[in-house]
C-alpha atoms as a PDB file:
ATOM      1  CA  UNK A   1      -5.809 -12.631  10.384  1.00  0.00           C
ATOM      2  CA  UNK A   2      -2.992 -10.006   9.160  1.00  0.00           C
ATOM      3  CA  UNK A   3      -1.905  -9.830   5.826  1.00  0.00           C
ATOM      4  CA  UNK A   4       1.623  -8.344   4.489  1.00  0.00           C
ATOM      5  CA  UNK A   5       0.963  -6.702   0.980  1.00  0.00           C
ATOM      6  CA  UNK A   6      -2.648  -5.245   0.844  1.00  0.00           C
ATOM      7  CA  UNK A   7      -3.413  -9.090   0.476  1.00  0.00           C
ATOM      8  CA  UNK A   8      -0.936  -9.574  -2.804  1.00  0.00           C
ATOM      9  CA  UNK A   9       1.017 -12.621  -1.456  1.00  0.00           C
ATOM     10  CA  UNK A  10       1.442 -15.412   1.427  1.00  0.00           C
ATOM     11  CA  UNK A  11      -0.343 -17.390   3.753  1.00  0.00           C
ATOM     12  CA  UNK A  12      -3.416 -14.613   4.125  1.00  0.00           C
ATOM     13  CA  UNK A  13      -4.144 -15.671   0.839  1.00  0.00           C
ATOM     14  CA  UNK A  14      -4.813 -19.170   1.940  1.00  0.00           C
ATOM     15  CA  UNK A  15      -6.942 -17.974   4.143  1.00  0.00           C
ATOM     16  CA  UNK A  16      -9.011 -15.542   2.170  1.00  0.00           C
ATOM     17  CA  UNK A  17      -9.484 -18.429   0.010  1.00  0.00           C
ATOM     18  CA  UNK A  18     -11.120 -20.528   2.814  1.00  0.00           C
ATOM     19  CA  UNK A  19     -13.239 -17.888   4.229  1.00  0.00           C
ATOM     20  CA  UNK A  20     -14.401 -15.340   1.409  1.00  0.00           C
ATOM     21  CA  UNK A  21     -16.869 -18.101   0.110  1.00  0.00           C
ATOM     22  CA  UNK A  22     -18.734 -17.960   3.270  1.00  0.00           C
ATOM     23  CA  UNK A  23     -21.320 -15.330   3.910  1.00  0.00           C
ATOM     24  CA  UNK A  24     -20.999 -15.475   7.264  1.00  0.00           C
ATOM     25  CA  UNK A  25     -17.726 -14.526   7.351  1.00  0.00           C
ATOM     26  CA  UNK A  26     -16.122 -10.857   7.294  1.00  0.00           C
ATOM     27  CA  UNK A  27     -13.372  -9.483   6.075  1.00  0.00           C
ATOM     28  CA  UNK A  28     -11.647  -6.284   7.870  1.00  0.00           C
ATOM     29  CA  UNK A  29      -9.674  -4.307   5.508  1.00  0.00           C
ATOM     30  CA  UNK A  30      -7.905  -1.885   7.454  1.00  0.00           C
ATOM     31  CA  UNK A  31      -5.568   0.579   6.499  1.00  0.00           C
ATOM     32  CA  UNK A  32      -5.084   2.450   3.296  1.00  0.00           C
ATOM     33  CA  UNK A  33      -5.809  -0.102   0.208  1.00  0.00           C
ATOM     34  CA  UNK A  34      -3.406   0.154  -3.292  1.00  0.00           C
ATOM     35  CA  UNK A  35      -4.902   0.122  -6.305  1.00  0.00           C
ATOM     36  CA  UNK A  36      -4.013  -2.791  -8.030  1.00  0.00           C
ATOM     37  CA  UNK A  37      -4.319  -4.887  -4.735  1.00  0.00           C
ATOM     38  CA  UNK A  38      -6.607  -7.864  -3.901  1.00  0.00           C
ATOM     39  CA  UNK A  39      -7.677  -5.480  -0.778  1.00  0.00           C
ATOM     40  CA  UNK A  40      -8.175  -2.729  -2.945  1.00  0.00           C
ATOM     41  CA  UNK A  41     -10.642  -5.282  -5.117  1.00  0.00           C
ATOM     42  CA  UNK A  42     -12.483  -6.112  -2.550  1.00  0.00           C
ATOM     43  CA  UNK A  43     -13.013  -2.846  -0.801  1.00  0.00           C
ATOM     44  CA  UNK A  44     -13.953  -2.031  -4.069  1.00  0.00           C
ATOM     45  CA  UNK A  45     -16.496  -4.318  -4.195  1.00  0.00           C
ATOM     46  CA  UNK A  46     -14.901  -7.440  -6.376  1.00  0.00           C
ATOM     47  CA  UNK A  47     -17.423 -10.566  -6.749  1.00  0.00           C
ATOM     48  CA  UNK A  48     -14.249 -13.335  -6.969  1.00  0.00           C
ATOM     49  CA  UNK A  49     -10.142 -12.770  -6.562  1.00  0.00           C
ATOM     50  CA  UNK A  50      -8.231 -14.835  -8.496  1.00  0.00           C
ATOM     51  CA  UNK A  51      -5.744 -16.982  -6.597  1.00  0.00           C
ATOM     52  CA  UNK A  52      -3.609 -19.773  -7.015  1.00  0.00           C
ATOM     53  CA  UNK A  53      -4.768 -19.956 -10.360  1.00  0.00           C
ATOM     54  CA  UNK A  54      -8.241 -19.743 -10.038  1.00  0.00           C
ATOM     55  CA  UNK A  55     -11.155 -17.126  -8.828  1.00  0.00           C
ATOM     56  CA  UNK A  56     -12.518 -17.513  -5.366  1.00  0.00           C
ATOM     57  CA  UNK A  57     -16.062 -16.011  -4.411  1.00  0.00           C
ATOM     58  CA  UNK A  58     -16.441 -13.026  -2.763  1.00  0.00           C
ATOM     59  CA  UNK A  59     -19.560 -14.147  -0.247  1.00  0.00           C
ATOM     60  CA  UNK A  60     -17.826 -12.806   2.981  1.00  0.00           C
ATOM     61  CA  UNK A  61     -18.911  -9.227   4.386  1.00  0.00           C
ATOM     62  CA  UNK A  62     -16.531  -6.601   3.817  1.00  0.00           C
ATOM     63  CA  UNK A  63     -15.679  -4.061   5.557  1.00  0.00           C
ATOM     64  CA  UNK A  64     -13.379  -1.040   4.879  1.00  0.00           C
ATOM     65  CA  UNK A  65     -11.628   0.839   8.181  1.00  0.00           C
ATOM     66  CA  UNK A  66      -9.185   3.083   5.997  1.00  0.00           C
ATOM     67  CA  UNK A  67      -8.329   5.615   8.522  1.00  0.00           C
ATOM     68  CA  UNK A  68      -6.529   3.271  10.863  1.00  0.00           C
ATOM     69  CA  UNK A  69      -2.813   2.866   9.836  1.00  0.00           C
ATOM     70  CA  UNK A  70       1.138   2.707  11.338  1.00  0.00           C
ATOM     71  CA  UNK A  71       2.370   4.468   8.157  1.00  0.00           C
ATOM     72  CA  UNK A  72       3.511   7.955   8.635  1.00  0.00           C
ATOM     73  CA  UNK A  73       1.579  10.917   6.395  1.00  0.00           C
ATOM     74  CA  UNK A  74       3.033  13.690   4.775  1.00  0.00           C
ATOM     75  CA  UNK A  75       3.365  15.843   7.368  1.00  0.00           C
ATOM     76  CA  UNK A  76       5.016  13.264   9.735  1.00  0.00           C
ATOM     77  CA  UNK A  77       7.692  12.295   6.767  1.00  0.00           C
ATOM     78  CA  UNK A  78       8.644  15.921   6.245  1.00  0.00           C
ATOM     79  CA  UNK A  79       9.069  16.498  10.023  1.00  0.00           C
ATOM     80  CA  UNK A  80      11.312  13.648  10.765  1.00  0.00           C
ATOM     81  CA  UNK A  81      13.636  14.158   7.607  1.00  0.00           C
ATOM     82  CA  UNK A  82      13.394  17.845   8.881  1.00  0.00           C
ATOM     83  CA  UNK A  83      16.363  16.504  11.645  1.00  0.00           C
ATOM     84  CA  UNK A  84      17.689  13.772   9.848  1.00  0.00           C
ATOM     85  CA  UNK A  85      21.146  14.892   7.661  1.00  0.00           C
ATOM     86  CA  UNK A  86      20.524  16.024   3.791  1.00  0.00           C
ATOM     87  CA  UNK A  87      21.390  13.385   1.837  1.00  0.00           C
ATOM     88  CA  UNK A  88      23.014  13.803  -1.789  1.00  0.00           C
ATOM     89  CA  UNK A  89      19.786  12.119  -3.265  1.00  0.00           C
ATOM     90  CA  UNK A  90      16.249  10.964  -1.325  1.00  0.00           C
ATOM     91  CA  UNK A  91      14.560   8.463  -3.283  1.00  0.00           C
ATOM     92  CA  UNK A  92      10.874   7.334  -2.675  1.00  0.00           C
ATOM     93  CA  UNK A  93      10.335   3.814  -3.666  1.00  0.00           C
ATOM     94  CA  UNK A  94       6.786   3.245  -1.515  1.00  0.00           C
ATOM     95  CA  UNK A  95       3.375   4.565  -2.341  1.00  0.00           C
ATOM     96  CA  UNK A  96       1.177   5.517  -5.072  1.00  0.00           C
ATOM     97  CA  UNK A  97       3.082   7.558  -7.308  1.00  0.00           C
ATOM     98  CA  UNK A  98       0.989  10.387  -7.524  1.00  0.00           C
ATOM     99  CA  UNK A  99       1.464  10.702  -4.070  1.00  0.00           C
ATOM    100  CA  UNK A 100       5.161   9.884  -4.377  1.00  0.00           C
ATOM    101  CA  UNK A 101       5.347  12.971  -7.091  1.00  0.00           C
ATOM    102  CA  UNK A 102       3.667  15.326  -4.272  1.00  0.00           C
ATOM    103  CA  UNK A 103       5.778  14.254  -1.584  1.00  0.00           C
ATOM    104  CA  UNK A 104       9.054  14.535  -3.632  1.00  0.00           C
ATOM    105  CA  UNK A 105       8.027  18.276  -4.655  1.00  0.00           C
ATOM    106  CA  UNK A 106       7.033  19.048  -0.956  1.00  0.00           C
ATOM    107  CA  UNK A 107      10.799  17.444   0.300  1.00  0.00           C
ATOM    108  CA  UNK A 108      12.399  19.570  -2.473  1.00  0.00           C
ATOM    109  CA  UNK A 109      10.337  23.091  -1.636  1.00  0.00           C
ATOM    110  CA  UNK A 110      10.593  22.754   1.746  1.00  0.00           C
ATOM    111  CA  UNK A 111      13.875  20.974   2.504  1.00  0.00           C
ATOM    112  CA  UNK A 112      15.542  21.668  -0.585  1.00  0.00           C
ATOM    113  CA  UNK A 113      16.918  17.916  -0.991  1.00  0.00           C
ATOM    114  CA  UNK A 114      17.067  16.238  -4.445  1.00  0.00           C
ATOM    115  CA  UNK A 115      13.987  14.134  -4.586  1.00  0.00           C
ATOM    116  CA  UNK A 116      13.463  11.312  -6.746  1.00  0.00           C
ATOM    117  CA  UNK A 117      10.554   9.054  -8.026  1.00  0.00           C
ATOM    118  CA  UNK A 118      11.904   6.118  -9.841  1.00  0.00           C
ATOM    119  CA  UNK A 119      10.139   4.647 -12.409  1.00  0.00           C
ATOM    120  CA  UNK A 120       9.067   0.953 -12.191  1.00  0.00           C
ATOM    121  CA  UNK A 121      11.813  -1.052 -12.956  1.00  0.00           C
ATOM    122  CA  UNK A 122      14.344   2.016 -13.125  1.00  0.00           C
ATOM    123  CA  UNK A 123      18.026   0.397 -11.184  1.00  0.00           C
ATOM    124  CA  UNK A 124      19.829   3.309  -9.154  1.00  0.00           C
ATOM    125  CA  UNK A 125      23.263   3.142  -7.676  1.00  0.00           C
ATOM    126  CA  UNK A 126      23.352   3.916  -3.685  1.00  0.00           C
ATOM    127  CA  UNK A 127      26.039   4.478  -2.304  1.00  0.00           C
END
């Protein structure tokens, strides 16, 4: 099964819910887990996830394969922006944001674009 989310909404949760009870199940985390994630829980070792309003056994085996991922690192992101056109502003609204703080410093040193981190909940006008 694929999940959208790190496991934080739709139908993957239906089926975590059906198979995380059973030990002889496993569950394949792979990719880089958020904190604040069910897949970061259970990489993390959590015993039950809550869902749908109530907590579900962990029983299933899981397993962590963090390495394996379509998103882009640091170095890719700089070197495609490196021939895309400066825009007035570059905002990065995805990731952790520590790592959203390092990357906007990197974009500003080395590209010299206006980087921004918003803050959760923080509205900016694009135009």
């Amino acid at each position: 099964m694929s999940s959208a989310g790190m496991a934080t909404g739709g139908r993957v949760l239906h089926h975590l819910r059906r198979v995380l009870p059973d030990p002889r199940n496993a569950v394949v985390i792979v990719g880089f887990a958020a904190a604040g994630t069910r897949a970061r829980d259970l990489v993390d070792g959590a015993r039950a996830l809550k869902m749908f309003g109530e907590y579900v056994p962990v029983r299933a085996e899981i397993a962590d394969v963090p390495y394996f991922s379509a998103h882009a690192d640091a170095d890719q992101i700089v070197d495609w922006l490196r021939h895309a056109p400066a825009p007035r502003t570059t905002y990065l609204v995805h990731g952790e944001e520590s790592a959203s703080e390092t990357l906007r410093d990197r974009i500003d040193r080395e590209l010299g674009w206006t980087a921004v981190v918003p803050k959760p909940g923080e509205a900016v006008l694009v135009r």
